[in-house]
C-alpha atoms as a PDB file:
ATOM      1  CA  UNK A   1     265.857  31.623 115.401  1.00  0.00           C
ATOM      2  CA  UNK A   2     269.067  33.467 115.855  1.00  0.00           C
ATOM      3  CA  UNK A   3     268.802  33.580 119.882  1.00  0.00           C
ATOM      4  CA  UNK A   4     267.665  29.807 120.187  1.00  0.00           C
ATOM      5  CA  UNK A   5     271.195  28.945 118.168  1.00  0.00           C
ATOM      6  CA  UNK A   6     273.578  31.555 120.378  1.00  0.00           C
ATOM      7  CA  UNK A   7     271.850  30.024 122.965  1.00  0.00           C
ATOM      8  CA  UNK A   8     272.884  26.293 122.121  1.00  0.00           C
ATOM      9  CA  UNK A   9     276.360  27.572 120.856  1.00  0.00           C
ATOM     10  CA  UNK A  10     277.097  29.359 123.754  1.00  0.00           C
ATOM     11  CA  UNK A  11     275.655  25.751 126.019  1.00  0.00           C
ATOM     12  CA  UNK A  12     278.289  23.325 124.276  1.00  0.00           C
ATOM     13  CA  UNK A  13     281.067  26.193 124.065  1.00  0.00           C
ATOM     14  CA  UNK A  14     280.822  26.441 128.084  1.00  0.00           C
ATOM     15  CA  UNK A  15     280.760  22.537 128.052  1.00  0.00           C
ATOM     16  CA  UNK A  16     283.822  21.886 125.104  1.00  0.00           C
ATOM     17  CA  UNK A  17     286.294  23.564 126.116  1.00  0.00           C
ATOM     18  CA  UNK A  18     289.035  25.715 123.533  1.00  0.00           C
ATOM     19  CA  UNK A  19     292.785  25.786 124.415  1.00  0.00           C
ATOM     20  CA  UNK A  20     293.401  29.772 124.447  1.00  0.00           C
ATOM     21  CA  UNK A  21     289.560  30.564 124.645  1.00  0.00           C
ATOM     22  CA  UNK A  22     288.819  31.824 128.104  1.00  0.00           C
ATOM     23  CA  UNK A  23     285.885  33.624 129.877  1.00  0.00           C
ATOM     24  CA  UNK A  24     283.053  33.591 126.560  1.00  0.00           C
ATOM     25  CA  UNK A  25     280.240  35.083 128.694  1.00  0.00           C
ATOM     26  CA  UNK A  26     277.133  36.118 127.445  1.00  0.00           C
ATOM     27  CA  UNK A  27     275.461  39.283 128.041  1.00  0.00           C
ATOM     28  CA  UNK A  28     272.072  38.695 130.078  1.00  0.00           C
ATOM     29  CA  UNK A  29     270.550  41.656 128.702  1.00  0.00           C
ATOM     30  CA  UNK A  30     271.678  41.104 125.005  1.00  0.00           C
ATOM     31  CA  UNK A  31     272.250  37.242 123.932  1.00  0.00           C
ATOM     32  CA  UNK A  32     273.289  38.606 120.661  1.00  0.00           C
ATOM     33  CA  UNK A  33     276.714  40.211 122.744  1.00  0.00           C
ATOM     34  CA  UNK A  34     279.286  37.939 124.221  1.00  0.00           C
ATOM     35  CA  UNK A  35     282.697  38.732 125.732  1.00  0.00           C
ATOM     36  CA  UNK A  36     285.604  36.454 125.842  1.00  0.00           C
ATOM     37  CA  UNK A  37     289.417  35.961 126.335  1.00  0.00           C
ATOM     38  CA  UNK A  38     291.840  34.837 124.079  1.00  0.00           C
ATOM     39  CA  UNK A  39     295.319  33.633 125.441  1.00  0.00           C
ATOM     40  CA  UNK A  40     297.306  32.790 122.325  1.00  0.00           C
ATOM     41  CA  UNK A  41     299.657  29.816 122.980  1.00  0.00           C
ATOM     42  CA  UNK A  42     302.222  31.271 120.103  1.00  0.00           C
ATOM     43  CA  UNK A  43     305.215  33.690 120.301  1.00  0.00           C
ATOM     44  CA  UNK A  44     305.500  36.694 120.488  1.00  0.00           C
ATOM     45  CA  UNK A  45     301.437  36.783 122.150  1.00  0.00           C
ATOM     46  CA  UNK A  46     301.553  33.442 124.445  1.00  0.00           C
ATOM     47  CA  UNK A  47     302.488  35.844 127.369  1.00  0.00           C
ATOM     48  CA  UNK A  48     299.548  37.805 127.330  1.00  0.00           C
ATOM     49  CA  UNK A  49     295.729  37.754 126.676  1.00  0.00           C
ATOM     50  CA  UNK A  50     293.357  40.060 124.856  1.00  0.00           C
ATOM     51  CA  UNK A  51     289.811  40.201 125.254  1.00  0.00           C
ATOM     52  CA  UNK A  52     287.213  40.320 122.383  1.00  0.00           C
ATOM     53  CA  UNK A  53     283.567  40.861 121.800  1.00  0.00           C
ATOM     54  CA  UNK A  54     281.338  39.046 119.786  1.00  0.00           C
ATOM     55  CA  UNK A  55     278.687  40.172 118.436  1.00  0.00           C
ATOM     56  CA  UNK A  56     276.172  38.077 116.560  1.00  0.00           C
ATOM     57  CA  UNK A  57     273.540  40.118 113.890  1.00  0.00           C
ATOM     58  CA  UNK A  58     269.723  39.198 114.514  1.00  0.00           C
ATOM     59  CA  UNK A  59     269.520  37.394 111.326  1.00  0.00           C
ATOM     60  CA  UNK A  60     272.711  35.182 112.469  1.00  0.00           C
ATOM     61  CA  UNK A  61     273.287  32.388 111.113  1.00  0.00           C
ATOM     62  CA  UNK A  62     272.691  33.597 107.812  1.00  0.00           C
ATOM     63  CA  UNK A  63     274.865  36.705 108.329  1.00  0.00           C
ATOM     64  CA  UNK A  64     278.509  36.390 109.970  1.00  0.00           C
ATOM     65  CA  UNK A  65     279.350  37.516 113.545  1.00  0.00           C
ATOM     66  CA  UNK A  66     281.536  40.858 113.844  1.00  0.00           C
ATOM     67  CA  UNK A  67     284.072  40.046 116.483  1.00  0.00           C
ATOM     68  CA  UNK A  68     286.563  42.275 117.689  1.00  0.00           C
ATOM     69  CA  UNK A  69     289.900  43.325 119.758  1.00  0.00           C
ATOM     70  CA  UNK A  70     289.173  44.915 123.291  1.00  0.00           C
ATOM     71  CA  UNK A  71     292.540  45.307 123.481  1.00  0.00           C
ATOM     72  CA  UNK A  72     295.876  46.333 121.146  1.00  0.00           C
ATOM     73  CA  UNK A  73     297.018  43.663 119.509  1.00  0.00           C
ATOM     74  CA  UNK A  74     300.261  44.571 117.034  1.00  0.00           C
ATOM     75  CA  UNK A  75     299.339  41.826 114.226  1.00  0.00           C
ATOM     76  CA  UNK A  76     298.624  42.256 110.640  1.00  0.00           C
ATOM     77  CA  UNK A  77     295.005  41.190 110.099  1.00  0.00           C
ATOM     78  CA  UNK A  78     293.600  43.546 112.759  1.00  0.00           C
ATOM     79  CA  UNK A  79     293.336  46.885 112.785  1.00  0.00           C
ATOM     80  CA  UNK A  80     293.702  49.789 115.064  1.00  0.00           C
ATOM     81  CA  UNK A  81     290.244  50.033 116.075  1.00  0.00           C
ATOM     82  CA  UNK A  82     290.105  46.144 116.761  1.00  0.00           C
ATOM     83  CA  UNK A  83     288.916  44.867 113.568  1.00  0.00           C
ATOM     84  CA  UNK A  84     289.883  41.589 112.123  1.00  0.00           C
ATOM     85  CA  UNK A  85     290.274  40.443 108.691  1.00  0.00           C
ATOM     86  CA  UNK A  86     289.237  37.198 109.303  1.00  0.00           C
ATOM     87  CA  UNK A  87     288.239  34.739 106.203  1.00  0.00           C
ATOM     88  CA  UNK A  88     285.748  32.736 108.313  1.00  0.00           C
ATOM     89  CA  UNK A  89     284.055  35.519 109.145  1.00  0.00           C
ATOM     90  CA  UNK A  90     284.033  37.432 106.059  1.00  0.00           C
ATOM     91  CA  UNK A  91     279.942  38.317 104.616  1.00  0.00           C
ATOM     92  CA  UNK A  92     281.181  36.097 100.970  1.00  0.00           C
ATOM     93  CA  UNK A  93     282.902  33.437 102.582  1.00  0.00           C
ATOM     94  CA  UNK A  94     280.075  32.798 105.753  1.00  0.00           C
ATOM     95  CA  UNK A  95     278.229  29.271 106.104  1.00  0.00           C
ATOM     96  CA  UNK A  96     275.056  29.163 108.451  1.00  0.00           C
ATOM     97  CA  UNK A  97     276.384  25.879 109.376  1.00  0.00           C
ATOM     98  CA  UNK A  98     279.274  27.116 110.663  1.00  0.00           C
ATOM     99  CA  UNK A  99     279.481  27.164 114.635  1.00  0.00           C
ATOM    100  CA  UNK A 100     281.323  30.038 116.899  1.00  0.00           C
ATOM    101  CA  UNK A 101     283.468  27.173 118.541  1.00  0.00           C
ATOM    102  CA  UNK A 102     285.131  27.015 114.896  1.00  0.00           C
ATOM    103  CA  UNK A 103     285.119  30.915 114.327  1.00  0.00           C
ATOM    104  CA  UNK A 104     287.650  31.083 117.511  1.00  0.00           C
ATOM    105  CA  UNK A 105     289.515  28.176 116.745  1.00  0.00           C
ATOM    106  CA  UNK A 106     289.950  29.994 113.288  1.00  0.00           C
ATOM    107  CA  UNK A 107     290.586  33.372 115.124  1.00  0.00           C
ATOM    108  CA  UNK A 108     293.140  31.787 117.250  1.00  0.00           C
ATOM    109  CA  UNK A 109     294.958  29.884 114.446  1.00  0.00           C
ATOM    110  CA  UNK A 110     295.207  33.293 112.401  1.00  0.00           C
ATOM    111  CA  UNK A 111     296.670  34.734 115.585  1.00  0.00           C
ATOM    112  CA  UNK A 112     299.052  32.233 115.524  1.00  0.00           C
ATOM    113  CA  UNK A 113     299.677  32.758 111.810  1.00  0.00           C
ATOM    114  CA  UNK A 114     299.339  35.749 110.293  1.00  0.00           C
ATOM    115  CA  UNK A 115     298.320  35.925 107.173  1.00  0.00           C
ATOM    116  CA  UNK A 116     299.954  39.318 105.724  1.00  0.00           C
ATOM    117  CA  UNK A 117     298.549  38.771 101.865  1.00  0.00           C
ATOM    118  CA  UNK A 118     295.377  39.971 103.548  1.00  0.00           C
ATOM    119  CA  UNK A 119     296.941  42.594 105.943  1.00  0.00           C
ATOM    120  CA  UNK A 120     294.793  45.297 107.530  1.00  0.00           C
ATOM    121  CA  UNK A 121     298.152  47.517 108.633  1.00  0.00           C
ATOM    122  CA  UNK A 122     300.589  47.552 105.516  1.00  0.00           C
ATOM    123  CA  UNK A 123     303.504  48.414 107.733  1.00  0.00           C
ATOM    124  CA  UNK A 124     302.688  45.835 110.072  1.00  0.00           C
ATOM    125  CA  UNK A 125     302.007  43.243 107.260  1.00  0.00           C
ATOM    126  CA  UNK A 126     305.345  44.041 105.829  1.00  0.00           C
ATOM    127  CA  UNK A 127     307.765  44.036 108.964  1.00  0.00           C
ATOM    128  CA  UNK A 128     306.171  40.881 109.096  1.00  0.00           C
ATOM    129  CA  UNK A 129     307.416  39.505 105.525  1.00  0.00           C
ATOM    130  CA  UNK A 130     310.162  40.751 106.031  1.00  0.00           C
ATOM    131  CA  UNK A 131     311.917  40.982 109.284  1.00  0.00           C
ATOM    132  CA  UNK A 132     310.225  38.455 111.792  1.00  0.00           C
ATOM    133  CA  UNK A 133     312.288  38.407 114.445  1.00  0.00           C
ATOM    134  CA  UNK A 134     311.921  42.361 115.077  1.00  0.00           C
ATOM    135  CA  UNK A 135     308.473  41.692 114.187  1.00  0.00           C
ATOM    136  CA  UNK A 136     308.115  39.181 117.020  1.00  0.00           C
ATOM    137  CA  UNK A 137     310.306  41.978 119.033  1.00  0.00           C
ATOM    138  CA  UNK A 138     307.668  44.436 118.739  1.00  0.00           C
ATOM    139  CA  UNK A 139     304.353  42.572 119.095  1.00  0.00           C
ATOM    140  CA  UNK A 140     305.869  41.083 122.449  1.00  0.00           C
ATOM    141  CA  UNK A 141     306.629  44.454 123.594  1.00  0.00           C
ATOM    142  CA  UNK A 142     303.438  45.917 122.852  1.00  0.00           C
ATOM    143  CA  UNK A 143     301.592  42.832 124.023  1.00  0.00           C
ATOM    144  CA  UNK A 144     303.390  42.925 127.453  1.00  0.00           C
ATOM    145  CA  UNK A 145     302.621  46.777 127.539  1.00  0.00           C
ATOM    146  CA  UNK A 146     298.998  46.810 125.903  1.00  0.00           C
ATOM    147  CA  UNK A 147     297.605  43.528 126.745  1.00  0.00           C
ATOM    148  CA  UNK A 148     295.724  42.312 129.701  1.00  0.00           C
ATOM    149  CA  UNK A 149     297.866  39.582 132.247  1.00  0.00           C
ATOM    150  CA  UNK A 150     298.049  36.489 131.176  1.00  0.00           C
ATOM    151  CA  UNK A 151     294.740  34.188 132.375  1.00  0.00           C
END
């Protein structure tokens, strides 16, 4: 069941297209792995672009994909290793019926808004409360130093 649904997901994602969503490909060995670009449209990340990976469990869509950062990304609701803390996403909060074009809008919107009540770096979570213009200093910086070129 699960690779029948990537399958049709990842058919209408190629043919819908996602402002800031760029390159999903699937993996022709694995359907259950999928690469992508994301090219945030927000300051301080609209001038570069960070790939993730998706990665869908074999009992999807009953169980959440795990997505995550291929590249540093200084935001508050991922983590050093890539991890997000995304609600969509989360195992309590998942809905079979929910599609993967939604999950990245989400991802995106929560890149654009950062959510620091549910921060995965304290530090980062709290130069965000409470200084965002350095904030917005230092993500750019590291984004133009860390990320890939803009697509």
């Amino acid at each position: 069941m699960a690779v029948r649904r990537i399958a049709k997901e990842y058919t209408k994602l190629q043919d819908k297209k996602i402002e800031g969503v760029h390159s999903i490909t699937m993996d022709e060995d694995n359907v259950l792995h999928w690469k992508g670009v994301l090219s945030p449209t927000v300051e301080p990340y609209n001038k570069a672009s960070f790939g993730i990976e998706i990665n869908f469990p074999e009992k999807y869509p009953f169980q959440p994909p795990k997505i995550t950062f291929k590249h540093p990304i200084y935001h508050p609701n991922v983590d050093e290793k890539g991890a997000i803390c995304l609600q969509t996403i989360d195992p309590a909060n998942w809905k079979p019926a929910r599609q993967i074009a939604d999950v990245l809008k989400d991802l995106l919107n929560l890149i654009h808004a950062p959510e620091p009540d549910h921060s995965l770096r304290g530090d980062v979570g709290e130069l965000f409360s409470k200084d965002r213009a350095e904030f917005n200093k230092v993500a750019a910086a590291k984004a133009e130093k860390q990320a890939a070129k803009r697509q």
